[in-house]
Each structure stands twice: as structure tokens, then as C-alpha cells.
C-alpha atoms as a PDB file:
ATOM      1  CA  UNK A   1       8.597  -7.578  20.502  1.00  0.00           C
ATOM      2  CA  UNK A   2       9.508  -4.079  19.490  1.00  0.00           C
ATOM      3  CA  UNK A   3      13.278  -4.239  20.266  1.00  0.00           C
ATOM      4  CA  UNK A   4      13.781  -7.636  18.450  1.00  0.00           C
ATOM      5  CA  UNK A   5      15.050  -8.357  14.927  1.00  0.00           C
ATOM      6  CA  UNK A   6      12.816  -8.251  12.314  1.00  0.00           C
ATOM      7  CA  UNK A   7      12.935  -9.068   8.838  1.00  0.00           C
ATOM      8  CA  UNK A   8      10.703 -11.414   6.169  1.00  0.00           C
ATOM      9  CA  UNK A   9      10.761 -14.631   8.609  1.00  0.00           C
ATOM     10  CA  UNK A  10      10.246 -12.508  11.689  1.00  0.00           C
ATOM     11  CA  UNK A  11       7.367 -10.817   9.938  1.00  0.00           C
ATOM     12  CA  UNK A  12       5.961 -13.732   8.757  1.00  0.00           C
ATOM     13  CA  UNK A  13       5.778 -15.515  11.954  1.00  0.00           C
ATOM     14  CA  UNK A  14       4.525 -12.357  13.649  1.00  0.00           C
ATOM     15  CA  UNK A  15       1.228 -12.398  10.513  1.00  0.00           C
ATOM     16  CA  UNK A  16       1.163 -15.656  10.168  1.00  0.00           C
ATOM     17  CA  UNK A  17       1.038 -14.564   5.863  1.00  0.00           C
ATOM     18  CA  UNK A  18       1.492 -17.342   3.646  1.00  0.00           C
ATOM     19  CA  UNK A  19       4.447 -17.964   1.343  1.00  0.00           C
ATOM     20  CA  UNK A  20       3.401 -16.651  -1.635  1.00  0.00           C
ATOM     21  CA  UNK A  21       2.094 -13.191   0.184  1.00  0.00           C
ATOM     22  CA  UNK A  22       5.892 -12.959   1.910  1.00  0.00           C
ATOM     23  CA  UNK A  23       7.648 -13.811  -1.140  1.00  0.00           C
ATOM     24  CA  UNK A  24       5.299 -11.038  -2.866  1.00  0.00           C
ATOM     25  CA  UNK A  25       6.340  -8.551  -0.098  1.00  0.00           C
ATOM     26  CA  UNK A  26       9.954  -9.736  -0.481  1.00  0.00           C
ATOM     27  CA  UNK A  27       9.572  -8.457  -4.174  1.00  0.00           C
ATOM     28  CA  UNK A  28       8.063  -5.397  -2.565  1.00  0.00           C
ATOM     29  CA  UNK A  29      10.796  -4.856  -0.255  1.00  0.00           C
ATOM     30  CA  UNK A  30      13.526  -5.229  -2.789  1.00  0.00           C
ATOM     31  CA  UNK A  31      11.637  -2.983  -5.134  1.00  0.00           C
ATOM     32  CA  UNK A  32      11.473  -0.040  -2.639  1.00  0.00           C
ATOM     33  CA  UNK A  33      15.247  -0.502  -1.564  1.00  0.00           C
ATOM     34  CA  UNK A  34      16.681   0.145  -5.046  1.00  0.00           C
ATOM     35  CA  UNK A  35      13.929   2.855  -5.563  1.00  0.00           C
ATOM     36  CA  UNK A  36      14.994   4.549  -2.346  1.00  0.00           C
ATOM     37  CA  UNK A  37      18.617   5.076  -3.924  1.00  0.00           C
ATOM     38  CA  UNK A  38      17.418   7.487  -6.224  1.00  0.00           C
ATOM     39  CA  UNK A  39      14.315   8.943  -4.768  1.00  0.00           C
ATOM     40  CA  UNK A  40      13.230  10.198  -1.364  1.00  0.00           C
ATOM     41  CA  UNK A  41      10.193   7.353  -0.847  1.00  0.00           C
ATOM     42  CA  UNK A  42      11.086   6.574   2.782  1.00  0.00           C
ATOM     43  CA  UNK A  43      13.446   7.799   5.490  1.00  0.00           C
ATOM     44  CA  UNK A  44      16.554   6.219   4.490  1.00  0.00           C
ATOM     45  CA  UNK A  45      17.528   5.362   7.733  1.00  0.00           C
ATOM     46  CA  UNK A  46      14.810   3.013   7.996  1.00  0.00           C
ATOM     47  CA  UNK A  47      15.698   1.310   5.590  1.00  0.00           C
ATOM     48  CA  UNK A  48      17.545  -1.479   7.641  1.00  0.00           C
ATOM     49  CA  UNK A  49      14.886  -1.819   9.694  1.00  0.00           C
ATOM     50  CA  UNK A  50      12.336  -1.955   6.867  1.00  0.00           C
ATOM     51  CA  UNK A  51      10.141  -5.436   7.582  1.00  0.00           C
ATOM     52  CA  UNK A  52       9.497  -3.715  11.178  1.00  0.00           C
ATOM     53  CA  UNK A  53       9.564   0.067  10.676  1.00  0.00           C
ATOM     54  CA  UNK A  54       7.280  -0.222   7.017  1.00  0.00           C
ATOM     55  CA  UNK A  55       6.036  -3.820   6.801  1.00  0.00           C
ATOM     56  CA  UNK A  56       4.696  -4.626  10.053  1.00  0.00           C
ATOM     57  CA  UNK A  57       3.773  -1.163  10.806  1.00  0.00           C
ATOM     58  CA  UNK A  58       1.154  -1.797   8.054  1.00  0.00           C
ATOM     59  CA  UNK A  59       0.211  -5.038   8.301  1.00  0.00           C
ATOM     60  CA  UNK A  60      -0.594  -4.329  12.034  1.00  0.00           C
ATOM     61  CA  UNK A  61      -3.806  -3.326  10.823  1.00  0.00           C
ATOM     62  CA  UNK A  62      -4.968  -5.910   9.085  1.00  0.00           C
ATOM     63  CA  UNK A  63      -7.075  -7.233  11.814  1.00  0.00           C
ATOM     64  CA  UNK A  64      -8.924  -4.028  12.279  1.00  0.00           C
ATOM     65  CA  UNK A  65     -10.419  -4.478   9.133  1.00  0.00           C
ATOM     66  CA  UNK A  66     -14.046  -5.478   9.354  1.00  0.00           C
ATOM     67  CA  UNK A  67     -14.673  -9.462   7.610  1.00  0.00           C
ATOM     68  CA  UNK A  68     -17.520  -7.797   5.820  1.00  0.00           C
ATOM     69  CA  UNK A  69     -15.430  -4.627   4.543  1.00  0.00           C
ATOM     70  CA  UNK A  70     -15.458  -4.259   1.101  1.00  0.00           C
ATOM     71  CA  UNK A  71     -13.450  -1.619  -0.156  1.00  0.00           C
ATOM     72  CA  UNK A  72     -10.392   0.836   1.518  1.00  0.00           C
ATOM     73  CA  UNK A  73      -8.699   4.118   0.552  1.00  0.00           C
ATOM     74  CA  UNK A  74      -5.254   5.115   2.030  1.00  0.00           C
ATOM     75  CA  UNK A  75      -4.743   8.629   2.111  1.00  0.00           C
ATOM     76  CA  UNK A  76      -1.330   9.785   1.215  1.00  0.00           C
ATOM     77  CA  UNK A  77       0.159   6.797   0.416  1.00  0.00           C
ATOM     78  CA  UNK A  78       3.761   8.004  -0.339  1.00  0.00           C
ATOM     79  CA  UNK A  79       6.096   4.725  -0.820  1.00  0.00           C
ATOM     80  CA  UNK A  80       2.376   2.491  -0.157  1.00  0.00           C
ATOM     81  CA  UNK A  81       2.515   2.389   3.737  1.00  0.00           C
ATOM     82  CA  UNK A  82       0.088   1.210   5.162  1.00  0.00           C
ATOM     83  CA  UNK A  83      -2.809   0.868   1.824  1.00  0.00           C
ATOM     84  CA  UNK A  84       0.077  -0.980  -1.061  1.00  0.00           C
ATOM     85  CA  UNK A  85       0.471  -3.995   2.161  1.00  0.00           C
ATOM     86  CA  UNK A  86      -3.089  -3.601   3.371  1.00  0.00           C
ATOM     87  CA  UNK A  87      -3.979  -4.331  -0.468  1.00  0.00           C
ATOM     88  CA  UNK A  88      -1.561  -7.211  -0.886  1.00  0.00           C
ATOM     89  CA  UNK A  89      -2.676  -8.904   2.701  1.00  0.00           C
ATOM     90  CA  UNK A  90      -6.440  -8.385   1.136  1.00  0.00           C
ATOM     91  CA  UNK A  91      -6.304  -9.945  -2.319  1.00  0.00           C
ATOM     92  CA  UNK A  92      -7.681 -12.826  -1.795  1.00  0.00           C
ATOM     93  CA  UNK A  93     -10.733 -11.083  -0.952  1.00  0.00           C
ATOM     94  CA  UNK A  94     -13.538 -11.228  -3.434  1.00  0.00           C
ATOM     95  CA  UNK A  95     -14.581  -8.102  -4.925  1.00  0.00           C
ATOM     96  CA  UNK A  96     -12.599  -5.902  -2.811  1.00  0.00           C
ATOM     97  CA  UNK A  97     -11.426  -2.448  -3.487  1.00  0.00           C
ATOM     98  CA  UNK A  98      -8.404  -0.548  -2.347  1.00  0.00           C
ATOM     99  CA  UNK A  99      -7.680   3.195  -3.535  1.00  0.00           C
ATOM    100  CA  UNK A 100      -4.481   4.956  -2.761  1.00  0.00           C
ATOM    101  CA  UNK A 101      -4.291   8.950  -3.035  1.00  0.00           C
ATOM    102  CA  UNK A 102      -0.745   9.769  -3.542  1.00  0.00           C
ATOM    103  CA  UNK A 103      -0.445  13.175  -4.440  1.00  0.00           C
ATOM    104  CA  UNK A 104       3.486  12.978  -5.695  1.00  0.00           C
ATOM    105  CA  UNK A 105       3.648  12.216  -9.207  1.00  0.00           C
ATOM    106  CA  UNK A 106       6.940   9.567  -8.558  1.00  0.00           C
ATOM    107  CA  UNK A 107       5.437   8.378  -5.350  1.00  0.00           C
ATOM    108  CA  UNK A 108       2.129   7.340  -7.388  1.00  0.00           C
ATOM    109  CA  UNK A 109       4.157   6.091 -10.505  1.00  0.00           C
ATOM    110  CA  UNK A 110       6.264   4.254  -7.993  1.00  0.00           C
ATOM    111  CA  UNK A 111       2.918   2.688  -6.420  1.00  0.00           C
ATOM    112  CA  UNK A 112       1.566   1.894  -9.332  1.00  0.00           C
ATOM    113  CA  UNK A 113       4.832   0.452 -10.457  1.00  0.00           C
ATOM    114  CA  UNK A 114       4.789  -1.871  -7.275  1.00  0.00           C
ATOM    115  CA  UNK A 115       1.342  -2.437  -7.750  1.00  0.00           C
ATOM    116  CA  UNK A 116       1.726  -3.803 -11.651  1.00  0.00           C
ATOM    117  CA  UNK A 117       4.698  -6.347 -10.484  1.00  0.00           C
ATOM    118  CA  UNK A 118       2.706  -7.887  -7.917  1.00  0.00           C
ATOM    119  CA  UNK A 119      -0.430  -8.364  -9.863  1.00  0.00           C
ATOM    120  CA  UNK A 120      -2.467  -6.343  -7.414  1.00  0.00           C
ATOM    121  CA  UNK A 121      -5.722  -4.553  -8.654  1.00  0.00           C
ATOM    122  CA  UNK A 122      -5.404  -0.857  -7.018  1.00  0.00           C
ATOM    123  CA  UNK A 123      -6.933   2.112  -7.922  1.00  0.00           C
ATOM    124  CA  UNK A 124      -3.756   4.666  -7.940  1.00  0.00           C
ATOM    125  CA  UNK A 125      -4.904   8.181  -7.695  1.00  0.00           C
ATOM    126  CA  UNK A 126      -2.095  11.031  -8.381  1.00  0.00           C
ATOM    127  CA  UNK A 127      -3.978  13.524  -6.326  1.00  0.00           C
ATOM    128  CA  UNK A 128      -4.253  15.071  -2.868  1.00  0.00           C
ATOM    129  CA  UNK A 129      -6.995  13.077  -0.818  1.00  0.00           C
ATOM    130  CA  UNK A 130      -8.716  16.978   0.328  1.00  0.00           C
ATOM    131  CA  UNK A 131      -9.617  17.653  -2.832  1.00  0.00           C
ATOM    132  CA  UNK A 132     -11.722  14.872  -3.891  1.00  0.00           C
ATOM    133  CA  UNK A 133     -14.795  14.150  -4.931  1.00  0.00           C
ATOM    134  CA  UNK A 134     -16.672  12.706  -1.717  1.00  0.00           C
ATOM    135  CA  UNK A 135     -16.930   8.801  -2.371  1.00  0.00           C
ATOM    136  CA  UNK A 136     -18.024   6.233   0.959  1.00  0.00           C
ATOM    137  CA  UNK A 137     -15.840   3.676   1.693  1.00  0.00           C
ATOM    138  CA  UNK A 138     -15.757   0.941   4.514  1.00  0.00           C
ATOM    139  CA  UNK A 139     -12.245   1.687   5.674  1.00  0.00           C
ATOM    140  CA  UNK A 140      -9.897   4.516   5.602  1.00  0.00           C
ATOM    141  CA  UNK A 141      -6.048   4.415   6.853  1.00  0.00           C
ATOM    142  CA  UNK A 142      -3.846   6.862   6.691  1.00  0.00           C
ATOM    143  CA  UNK A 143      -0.054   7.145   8.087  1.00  0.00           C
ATOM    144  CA  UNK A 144       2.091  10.142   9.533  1.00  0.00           C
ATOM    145  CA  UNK A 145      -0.186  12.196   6.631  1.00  0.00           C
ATOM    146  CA  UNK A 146      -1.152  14.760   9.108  1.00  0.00           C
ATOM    147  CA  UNK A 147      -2.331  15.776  12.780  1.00  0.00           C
ATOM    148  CA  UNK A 148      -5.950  14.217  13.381  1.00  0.00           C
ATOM    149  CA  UNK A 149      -7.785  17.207  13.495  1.00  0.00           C
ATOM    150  CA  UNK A 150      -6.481  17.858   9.844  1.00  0.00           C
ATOM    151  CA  UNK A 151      -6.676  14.442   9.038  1.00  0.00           C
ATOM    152  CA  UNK A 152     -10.028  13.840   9.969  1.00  0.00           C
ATOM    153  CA  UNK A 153     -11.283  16.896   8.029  1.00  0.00           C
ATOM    154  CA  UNK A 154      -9.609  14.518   4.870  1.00  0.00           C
ATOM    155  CA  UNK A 155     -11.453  11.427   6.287  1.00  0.00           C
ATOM    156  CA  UNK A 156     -14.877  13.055   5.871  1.00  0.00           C
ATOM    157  CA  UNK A 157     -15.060  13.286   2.323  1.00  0.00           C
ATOM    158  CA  UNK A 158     -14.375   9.208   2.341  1.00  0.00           C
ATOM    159  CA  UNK A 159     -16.736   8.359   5.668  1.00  0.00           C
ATOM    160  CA  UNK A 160     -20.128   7.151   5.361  1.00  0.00           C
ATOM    161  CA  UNK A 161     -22.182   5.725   8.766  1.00  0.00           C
ATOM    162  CA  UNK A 162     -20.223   2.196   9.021  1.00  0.00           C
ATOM    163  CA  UNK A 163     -17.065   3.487   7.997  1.00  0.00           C
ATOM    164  CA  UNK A 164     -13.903   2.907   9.915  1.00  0.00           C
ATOM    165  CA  UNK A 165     -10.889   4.970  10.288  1.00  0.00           C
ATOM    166  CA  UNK A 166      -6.782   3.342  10.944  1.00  0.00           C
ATOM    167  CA  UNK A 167      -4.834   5.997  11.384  1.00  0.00           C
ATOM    168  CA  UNK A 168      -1.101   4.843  12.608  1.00  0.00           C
ATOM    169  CA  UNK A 169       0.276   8.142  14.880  1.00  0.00           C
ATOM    170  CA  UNK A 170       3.256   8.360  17.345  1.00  0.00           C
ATOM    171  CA  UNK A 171       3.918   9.871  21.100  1.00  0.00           C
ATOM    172  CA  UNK A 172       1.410  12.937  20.136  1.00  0.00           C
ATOM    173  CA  UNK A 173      -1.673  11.222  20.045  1.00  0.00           C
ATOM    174  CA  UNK A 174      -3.231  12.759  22.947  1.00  0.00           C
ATOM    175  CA  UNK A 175      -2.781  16.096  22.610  1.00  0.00           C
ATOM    176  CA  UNK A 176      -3.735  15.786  18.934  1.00  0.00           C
ATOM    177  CA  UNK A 177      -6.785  13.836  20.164  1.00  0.00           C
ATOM    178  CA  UNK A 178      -7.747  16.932  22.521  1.00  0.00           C
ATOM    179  CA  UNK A 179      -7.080  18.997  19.493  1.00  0.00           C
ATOM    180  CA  UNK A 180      -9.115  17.090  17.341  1.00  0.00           C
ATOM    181  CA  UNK A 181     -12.657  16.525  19.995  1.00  0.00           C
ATOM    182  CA  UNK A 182     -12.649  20.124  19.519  1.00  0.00           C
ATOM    183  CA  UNK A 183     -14.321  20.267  16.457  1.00  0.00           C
ATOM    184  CA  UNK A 184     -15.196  16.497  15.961  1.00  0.00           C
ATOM    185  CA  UNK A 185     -17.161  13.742  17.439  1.00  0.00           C
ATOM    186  CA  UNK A 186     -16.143  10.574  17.635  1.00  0.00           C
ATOM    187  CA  UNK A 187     -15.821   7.265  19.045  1.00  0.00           C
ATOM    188  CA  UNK A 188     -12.150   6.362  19.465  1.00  0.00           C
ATOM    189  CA  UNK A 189     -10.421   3.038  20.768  1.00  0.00           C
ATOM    190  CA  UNK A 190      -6.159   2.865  21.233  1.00  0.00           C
ATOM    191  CA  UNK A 191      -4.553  -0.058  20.420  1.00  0.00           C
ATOM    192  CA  UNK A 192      -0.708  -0.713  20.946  1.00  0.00           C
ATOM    193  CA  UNK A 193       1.466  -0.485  17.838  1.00  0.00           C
ATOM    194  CA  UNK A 194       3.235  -4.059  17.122  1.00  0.00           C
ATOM    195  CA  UNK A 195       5.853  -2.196  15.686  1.00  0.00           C
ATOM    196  CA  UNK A 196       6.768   1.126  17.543  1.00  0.00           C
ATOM    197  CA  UNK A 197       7.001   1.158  21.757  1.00  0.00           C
ATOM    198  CA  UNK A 198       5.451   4.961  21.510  1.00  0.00           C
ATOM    199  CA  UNK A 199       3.059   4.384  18.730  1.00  0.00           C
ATOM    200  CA  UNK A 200      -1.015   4.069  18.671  1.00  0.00           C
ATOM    201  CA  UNK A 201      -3.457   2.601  16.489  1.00  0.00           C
ATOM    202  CA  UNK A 202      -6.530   5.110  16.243  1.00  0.00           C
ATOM    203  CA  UNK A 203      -9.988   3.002  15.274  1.00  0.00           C
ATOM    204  CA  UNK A 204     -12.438   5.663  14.850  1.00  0.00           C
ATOM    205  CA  UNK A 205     -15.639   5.043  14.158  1.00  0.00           C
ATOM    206  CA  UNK A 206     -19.011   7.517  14.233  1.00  0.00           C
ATOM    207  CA  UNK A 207     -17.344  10.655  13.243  1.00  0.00           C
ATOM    208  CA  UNK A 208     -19.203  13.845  12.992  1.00  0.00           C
ATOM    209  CA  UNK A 209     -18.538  17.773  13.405  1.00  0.00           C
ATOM    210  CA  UNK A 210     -19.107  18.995  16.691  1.00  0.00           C
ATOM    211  CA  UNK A 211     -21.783  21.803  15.501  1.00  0.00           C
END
């Protein structure tokens, strides 16, 4: 539940990760706490609530990902919420491919920091996600980067016909879903954060301008 404690045991329980994945995360965790003293990565007042208001938050999505997905880009990654836990819950898939635009040089030196102590293979890119080259990839999450219709004008550089979007957002979804229908179309199903009492999972799927 939303208003219980949560740290590693609670999350584990609540993801059913093994040992070795929570003691990995425990790394991360610890990592990102004495980070956060010098640099701005995260709201510091999450901080004591970090396994519920970071961890979870992310790993909330893990079973949104399809079995058959191959490959995942998080756009604006900041301190690796959700794409550095998405990448560590997905290692032991075979082949698969997670890339992280970051486009704050200590935010992506800080990911790819996190990334080299846990032994995870992620592509770090120090760049904004808008700008790139357009590149198909199965699934694309994104958290409090920016309001949908913005966000999904990002998306489409990254969606290809089976692609997925997991896009965390808070209390405004509607009105930035009205927003967004505007000049997008798009099949969209809500799912209850684990995490947050007021916040949504987006799964989008079939996403195409309006004209």
C-alpha cells in the first residue's frame, strides 16, 4: 500500500526481485544518496522515502514490458528513474537493449557511473531525446520529463508500429490527455501507480498525428 513503509525488504516483497537484483539496487540506492549531497539528482526530500518514491515508482513498470521486447530507451533519465531500474530488473534478458538520454552532463556521468558499478550494459546518451536521430525501439518510458502532448512529440522519433510507450505522470493526467488527443492519436490504457495514491501509468500504444 501507498501509505506503508517502504524500503529494500518492502520493495522486494512488493517485486518479488531476487537477492542479487536487491542487493544490486541497494548499491544503487547508496550510490545516489551520497551523490545527492553534492548534486541536485533527485528532490532531496525524497530521499527518505527513496525505495517507494524512486525504486518502486520504476520498477512498477516492469510488467508492462512486452516478454518479446527487445530493446528500451528512457527519455530524460536524470538520476536513472525509471530506464537505470528498468535496465537492472531486465538483465537477465538475452540480447536486450536499454538507452538512456540524459541531457545533463553530471546526470549522464552519474548514470553511467551507476551503470559501470553494477555491471549493467546501457547505452548512456548525454543528449536531449528531441534532437535525435529517429531510431525504433520496442519500449519507451519516460518520467515527470514533460506534459504528454510535448512528450509524445519526443516519443515519435523512438516509435515504430509495435512500440509501446510508459510514461509515469501525476494528478494532471487528464487534462494533459485532452491536451494531447488534440494533435495525436492514440490508444491509451490507465493503470494505478503502486507507488503514488494520485499517480497513473500511461500504456500507449498506436500513436499517430491527428492530420
Amino acid at each position: 500500500m501507498p501509505d506503508s513503509p517502504c524500503g529494500p525488504e518492502e520493495f522486494a516483497a512488493d517485486t518479488n526481485v531476487s537477492r542479487e537484483t536487491l542487493d544490486r539496487l541497494k548499491i544503487y540506492a547508496a550510490i545516489l544518496e551520497d551523490a545527492s549531497a553534492l548534486h541536485n539528482l533527485v528532490s532531496r526530500s525524497t530521499l527518505p522515502d527513496l525505495w517507494r518514491r524512486h525504486l518502486l515508482d520504476s520498477a512498477q513498470l516492469l510488467p508492462f514490458v512486452p516478454a518479446n521486447a527487445r530493446s528500451l530507451v528512457d527519455l530524460g533519465s536524470g538520476a536513472g528513474f525509471p530506464g537505470l531500474v528498468l535496465a537492472e530488473l531486465l538483465r537477465d534478458r538475452p540480447k536486450f537493449r536499454t538507452v538512456l538520454y540524459e541531457s545533463t552532463g553530471k546526470k549522464a556521468q552519474f548514470l553511467k557511473d551507476v551503470a559501470d558499478r553494477l555491471g549493467l550494459r546501457v547505452d548512456v546518451r548525454n543528449a536531449r531525446a528531441e534532437a535525435a536521430e529517429p531510431e525504433a525501439f520496442d519500449v519507451i518510458s519516460a518520467r515527470a520529463l514533460a506534459p504528454l502532448p510535448k512528450l509524445l512529440s519526443y516519443a515519435q522519433n523512438f516509435w515504430s508500429t509495435h512500440t509501446i510507450g510508459l510514461f509515469l505522470k501525476g494528478q494532471n493526467v487528464e487534462g494533459e490527455l485532452t491536451e494531447a488527443r488534440k494533435s495525436w492519436r492514440m490508444t491509451v490504457a490507465r493503470h494505478e501507480s503502486r507507488s503514488d495514491p494520485s499517480g497513473v501509468i500511461l500504456e500507449v500504444r498506436e500513436l499517430h498525428r491527428a492530420n
